[in-house]
Protein backbone atom coordinates (compact mmCIF):
# COMPACT_ATOMS: atom_id res chain seq x y z
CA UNK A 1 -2.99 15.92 6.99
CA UNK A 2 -5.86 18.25 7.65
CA UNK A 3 -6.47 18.84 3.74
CA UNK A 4 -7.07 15.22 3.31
CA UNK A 5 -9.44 14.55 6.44
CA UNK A 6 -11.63 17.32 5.42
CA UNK A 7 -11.80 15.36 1.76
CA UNK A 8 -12.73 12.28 3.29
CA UNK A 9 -15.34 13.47 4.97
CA UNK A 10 -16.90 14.32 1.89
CA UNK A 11 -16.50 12.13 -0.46
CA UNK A 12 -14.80 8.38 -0.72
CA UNK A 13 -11.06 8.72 -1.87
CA UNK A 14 -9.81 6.19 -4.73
CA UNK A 15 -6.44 4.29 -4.79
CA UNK A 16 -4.33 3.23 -7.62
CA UNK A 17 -4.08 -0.15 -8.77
CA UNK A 18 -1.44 -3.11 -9.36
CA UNK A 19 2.33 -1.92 -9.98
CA UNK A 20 3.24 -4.79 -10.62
CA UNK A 21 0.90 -5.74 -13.37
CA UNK A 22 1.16 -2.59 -15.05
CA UNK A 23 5.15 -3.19 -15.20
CA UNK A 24 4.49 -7.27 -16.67
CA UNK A 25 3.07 -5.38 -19.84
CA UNK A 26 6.61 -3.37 -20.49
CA UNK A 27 8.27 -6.92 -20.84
CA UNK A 28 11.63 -5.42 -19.44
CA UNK A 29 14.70 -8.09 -19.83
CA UNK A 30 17.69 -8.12 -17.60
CA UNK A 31 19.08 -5.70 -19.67
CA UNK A 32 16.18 -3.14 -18.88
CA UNK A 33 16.53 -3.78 -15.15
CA UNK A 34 19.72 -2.58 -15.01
CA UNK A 35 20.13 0.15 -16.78
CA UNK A 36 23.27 1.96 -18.07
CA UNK A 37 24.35 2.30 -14.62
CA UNK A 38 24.15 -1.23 -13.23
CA UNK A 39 25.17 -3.28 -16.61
CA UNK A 40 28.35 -4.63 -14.57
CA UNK A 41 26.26 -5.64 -11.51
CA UNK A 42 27.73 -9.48 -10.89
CA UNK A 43 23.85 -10.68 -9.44
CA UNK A 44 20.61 -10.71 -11.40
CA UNK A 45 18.27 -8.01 -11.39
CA UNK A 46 15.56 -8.45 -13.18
CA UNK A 47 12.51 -8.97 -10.73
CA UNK A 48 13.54 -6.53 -8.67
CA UNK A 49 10.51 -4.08 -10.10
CA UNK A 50 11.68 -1.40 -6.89
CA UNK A 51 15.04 -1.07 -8.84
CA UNK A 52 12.98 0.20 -11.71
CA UNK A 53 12.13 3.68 -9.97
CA UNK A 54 16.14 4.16 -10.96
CA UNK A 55 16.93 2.95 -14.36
CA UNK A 56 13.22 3.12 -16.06
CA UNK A 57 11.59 6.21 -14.30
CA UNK A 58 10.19 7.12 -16.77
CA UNK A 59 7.97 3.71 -16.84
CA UNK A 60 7.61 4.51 -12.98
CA UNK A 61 5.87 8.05 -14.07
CA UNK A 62 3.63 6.69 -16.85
CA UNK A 63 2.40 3.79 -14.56
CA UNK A 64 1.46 6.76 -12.09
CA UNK A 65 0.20 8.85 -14.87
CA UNK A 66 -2.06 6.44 -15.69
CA UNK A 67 -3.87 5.37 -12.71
CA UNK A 68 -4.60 9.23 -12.28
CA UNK A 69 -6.09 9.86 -15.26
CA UNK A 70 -8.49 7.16 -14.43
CA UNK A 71 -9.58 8.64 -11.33
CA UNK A 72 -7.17 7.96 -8.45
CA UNK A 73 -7.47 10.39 -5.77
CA UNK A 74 -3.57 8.76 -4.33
CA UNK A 75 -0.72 6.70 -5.72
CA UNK A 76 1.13 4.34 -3.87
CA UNK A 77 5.01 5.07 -4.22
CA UNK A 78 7.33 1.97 -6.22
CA UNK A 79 8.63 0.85 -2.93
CA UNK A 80 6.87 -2.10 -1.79
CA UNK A 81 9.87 -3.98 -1.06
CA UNK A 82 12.49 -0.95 -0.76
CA UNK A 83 13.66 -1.93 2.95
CA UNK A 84 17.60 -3.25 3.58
CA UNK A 85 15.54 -6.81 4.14
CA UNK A 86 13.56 -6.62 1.26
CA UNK A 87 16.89 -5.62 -1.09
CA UNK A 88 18.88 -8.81 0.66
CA UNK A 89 17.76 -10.92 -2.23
CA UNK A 90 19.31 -9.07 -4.93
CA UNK A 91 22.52 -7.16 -2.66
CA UNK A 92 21.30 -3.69 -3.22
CA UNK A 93 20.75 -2.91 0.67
CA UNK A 94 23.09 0.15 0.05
CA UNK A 95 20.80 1.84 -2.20
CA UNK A 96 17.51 2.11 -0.06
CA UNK A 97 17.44 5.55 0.90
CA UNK A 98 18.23 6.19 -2.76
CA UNK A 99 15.28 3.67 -4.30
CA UNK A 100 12.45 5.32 -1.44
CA UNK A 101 13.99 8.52 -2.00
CA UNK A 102 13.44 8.52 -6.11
CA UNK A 103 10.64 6.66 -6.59
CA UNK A 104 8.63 9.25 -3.86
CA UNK A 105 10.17 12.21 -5.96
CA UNK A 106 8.43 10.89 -8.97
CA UNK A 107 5.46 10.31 -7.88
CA UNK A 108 4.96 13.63 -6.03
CA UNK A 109 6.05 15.19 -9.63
CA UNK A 110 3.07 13.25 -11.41
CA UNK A 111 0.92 13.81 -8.73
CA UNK A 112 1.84 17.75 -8.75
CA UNK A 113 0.93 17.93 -12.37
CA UNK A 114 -2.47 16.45 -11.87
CA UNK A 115 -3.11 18.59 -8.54
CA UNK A 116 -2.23 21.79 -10.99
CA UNK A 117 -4.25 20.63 -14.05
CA UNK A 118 -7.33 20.37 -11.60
CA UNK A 119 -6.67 21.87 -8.44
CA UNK A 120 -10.23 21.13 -7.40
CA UNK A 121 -9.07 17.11 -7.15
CA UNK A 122 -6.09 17.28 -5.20
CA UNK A 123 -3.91 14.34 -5.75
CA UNK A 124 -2.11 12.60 -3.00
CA UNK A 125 1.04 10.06 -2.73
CA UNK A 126 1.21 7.15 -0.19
CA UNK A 127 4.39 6.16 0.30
CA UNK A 128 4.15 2.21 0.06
CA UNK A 129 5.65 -0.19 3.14
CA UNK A 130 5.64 -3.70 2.38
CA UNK A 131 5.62 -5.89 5.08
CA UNK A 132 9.01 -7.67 4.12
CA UNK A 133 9.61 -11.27 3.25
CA UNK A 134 10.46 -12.64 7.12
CA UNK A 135 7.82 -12.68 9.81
CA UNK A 136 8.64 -11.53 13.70
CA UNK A 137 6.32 -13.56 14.92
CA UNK A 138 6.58 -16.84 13.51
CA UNK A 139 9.38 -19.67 12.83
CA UNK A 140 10.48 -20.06 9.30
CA UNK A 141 11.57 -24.00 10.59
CA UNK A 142 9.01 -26.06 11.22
CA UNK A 143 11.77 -27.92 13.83
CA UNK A 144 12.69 -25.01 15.22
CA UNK A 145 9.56 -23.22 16.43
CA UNK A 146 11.43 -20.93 18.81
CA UNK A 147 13.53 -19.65 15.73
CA UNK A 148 12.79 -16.04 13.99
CA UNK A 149 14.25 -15.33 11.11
CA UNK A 150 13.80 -11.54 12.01
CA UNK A 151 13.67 -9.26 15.28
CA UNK A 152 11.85 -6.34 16.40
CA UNK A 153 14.65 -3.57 16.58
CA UNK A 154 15.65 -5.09 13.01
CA UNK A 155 12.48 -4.64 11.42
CA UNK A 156 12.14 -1.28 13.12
CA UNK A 157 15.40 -0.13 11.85
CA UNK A 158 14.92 -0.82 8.54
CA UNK A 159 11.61 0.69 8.53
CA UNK A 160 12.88 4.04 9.73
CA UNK A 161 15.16 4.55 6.61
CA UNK A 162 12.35 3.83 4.40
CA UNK A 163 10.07 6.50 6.15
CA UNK A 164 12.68 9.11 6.23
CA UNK A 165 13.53 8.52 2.71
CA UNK A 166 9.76 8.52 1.30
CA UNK A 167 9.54 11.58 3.42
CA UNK A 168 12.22 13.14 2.54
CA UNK A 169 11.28 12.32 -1.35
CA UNK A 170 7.40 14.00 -1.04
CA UNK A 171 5.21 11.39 0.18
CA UNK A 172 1.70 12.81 1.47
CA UNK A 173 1.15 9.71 3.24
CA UNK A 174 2.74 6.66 4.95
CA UNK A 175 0.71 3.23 4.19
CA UNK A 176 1.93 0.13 6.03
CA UNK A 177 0.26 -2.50 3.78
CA UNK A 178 -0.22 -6.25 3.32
CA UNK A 179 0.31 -6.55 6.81
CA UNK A 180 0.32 -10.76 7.20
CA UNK A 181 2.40 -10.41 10.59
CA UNK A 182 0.91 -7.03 12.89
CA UNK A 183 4.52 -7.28 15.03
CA UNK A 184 6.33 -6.21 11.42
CA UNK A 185 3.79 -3.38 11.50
CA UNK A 186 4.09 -2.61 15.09
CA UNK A 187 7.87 -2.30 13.87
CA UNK A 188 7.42 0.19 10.70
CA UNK A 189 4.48 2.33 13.15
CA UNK A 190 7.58 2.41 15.81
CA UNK A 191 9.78 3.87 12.93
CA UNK A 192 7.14 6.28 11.83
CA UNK A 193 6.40 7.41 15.34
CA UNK A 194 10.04 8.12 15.69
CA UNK A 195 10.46 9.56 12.60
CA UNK A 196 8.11 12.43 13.20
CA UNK A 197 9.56 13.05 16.49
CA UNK A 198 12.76 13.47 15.60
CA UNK A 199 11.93 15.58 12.81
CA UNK A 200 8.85 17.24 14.34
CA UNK A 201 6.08 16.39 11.74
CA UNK A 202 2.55 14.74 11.33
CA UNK A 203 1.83 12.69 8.32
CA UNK A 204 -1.24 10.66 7.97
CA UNK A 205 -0.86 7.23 8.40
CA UNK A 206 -2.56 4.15 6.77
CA UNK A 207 -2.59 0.90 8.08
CA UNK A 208 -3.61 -2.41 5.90
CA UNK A 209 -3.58 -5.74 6.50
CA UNK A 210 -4.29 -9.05 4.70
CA UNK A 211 -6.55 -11.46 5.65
CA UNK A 212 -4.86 -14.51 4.19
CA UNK A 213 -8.06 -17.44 3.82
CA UNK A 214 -11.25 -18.19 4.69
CA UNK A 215 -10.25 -18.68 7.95
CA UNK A 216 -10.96 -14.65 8.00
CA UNK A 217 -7.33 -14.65 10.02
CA UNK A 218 -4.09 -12.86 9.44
CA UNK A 219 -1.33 -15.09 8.34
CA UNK A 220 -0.14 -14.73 12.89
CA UNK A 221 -3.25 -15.92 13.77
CA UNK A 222 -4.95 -12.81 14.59
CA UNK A 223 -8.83 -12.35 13.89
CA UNK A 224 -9.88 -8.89 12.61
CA UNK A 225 -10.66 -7.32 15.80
CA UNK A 226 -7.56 -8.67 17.30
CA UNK A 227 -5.67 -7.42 14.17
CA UNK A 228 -7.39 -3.60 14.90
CA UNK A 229 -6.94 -3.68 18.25
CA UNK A 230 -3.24 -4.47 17.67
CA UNK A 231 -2.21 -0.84 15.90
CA UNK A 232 -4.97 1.44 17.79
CA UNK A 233 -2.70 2.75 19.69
CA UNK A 234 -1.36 5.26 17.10
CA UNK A 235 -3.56 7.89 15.76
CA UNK A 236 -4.06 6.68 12.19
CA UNK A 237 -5.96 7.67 9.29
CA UNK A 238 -7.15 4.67 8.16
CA UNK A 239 -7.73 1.00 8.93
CA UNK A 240 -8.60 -1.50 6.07
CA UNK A 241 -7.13 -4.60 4.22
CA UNK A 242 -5.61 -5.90 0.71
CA UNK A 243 -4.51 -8.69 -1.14
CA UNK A 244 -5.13 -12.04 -0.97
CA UNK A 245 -8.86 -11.84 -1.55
CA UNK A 246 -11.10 -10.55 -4.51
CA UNK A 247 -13.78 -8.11 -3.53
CA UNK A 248 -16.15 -10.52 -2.65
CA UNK A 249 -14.42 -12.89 -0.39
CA UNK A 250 -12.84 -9.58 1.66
CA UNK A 251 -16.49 -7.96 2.08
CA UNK A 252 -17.71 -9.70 5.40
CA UNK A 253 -14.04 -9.21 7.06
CA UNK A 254 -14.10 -5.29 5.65
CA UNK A 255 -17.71 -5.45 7.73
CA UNK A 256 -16.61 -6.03 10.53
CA UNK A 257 -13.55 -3.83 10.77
CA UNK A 258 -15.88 -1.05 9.42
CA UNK A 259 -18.27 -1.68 12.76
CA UNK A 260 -15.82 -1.80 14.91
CA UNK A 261 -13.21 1.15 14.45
CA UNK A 262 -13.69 4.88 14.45
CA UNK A 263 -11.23 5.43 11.97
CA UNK A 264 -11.46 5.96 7.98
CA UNK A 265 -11.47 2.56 6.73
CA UNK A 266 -9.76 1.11 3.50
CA UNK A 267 -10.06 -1.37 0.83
CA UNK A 268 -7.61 -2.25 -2.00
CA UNK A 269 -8.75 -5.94 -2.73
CA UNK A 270 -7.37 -8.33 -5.63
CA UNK A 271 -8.92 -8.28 -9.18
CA UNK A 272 -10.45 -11.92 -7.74
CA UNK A 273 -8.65 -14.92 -6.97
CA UNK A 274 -5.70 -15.97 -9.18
CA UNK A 275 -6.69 -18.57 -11.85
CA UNK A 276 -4.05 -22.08 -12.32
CA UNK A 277 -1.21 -19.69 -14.05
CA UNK A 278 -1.59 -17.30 -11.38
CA UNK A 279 -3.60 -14.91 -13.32
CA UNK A 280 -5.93 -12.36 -12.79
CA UNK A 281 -9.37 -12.79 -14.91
CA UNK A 282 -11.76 -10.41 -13.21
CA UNK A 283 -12.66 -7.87 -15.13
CA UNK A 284 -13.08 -3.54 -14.60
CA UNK A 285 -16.83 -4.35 -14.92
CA UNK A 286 -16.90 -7.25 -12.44
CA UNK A 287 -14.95 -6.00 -9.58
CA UNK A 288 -17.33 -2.63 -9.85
CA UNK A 289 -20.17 -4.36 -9.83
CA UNK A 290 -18.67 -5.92 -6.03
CA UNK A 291 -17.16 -3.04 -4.86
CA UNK A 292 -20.58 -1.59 -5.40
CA UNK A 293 -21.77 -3.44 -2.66
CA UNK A 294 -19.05 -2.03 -0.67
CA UNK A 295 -20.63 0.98 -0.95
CA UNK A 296 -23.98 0.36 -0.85
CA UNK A 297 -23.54 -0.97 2.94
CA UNK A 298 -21.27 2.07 3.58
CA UNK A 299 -17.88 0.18 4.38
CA UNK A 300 -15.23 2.46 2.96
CA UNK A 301 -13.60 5.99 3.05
CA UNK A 302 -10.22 4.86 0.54
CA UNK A 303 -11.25 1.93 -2.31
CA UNK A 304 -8.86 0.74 -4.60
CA UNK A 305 -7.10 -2.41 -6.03
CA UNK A 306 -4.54 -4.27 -5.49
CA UNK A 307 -2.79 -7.96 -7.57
CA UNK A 308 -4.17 -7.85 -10.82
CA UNK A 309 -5.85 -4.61 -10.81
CA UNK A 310 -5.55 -1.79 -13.32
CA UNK A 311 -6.32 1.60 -14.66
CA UNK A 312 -9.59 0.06 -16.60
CA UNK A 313 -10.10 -1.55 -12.72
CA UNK A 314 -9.28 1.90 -11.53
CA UNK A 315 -11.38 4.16 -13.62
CA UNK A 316 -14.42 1.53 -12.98
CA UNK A 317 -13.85 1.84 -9.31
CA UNK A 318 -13.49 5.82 -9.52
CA UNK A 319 -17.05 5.94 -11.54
CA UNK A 320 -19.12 4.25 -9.36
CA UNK A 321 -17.62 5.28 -5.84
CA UNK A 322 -18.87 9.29 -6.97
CA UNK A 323 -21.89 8.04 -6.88
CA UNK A 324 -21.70 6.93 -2.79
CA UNK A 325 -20.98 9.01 0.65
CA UNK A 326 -18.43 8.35 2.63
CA UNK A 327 -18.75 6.04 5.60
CA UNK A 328 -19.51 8.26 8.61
CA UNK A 329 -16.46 7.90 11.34
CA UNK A 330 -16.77 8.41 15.06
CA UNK A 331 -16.09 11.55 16.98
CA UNK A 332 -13.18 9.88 18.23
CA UNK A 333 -11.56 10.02 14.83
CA UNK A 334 -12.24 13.49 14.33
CA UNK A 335 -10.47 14.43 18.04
CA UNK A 336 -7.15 12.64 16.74
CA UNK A 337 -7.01 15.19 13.86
């Protein structure tokens, strides 16, 4: 933890980009998904990109290998969805400590390469937690507005398995992102906080949420400062958002959470907004050219990307953030490290 505050007080950090559109340009087929080992599995597989960490790792690796060589300072783990709830849809709940487990192992092996090549430019792994596909907070039936499809101590014990596994597997860091509901991430911090009780370590914690629309408003309802004020209660090492939004429609929300927290602050925004198929046009050169601004105003610590993004994305991101400082935190921020 202490190695990578003292970095980001120096210089801005960069994150990886899209896993998911780096693994569209393999083209698996079912057959890919599951592997020699799960060729007799009765449900379909393919979609289930988590599952890939086990019977393509060494796609997993190369996707990793990648985003470092353009300049990413961490990786995010292939887990986004690796929780019991998340591995409902395709019956693999049994193999979750397995799937966090792996996929963290390869990463910190990539990452460890990197780190040794140029020890100078330490590389770091964030173990990725999704924020599942149910909501604790909201009704799922429009008729039944009482109804939740999931409950606290659910969420939160899902969410411990996943952060003893991606510990247990290497991870440098913990990052609850995509957060659309902050009682789901009130769950997984629960889990973490447990977790290093229990096992009596610190690991560095990131926190990122998703401002959904223009309405500059979590998919609960919650405005940005009510979506900070929500998780301050742990000691984290960063607050920031993802998803959703291209650079430019995230910038005024990122300015505000940037004003109003004394942590390191985060940014993995979309490659723009998806075009009619759902694609991604923005291009390496565009999204620099807004993430500049980012910069220019002082607003991040971590910048990355997130739907649609890639290493070309990555590597212009990495060029221009060595030319900025780091936002300045509080004192506060320094006290909880």
């Amino acid at each position: 933890m202490s190695d990578i505050f003292k970095i980001l007080q120096h210089r801005i950090l960069v994150l990886d980009g899209a896993m998911g559109t780096m693994l569209q340009r393999y083209n698996f087929t079912e057959n890919d998904f599951r592997g020699s080992r799960f060729k007799d599995f009765k449900h379909s597989l393919k979609g289930n990109n988590d599952l890939l960490s086990l019977t393509q790792p060494e796609a997993i690796a190369q996707v990793h290998a990648k985003y470092f060589e353009a300049g990413a300072d961490i990786v995010e783990t292939n887990t986004f969805s690796s929780t019991t709830i998340g591995m409902t849809d395709y019956h693999m709940e049994d193999l979750v400590y397995e799937l966090n487990y792996e996929s963290a192992k390869i990463a910190k092996q990539v990452a460890d390469e990197f780190t040794k090549q140029n020890p100078e430019k330490p590389r770091f792994v964030a173990g990725s937690i999704g924020p599942t596909n149910r909501t604790a907070s909201l009704s799922p039936d429009v008729n039944r507005p009482e109804f939740r499809a999931i409950t606290f101590e659910e969420l939160r014990m899902a969410y411990k398995q996943q952060v003893e596994a991606l510990v247990d597997g290497g991870a440098d860091i913990l990052l609850v992102e995509t957060v659309f509901d902050t009682l789901n991430a009130k769950a997984a911090l629960f889990a973490i906080q447990e977790v290093k009780e229990e096992h009596n370590i610190d690991i560095p914690v990131m926190v990122s949420g998703t401002i959904t629309d223009a309405s500059g408003r979590t998919l609960s309802g919650q405005t940005v400062e009510a979506f900070l004020i929500s998780i301050s209660h742990i000691p984290l090492l960063s607050v920031g958002f993802n998803c959703a939004l291209g650079a430019d429609q995230l910038q005024p929300y990122l300015k505000r959470l940037s004003h109003e927290t004394d942590f390191f602050t985060s940014a993995h925004p979309n490659a723009g907004l998806p075009n009619a198929f759902g694609e991604y046009d923005q291009t390496a050169k565009q999204m620099q050219q807004l993430i500049e601004n980012y910069l220019k105003d002082g607003l991040v610590n971590i910048i990355g990307g997130c739907c649609g993004t890639t290493p070309e994305h990555i590597k212009a991101i990495a060029e221009v953030a060595a030319k900025y400082k780091p936002r300045t935190v509080g004192s506060s921020a320094v006290k909880n490290f």
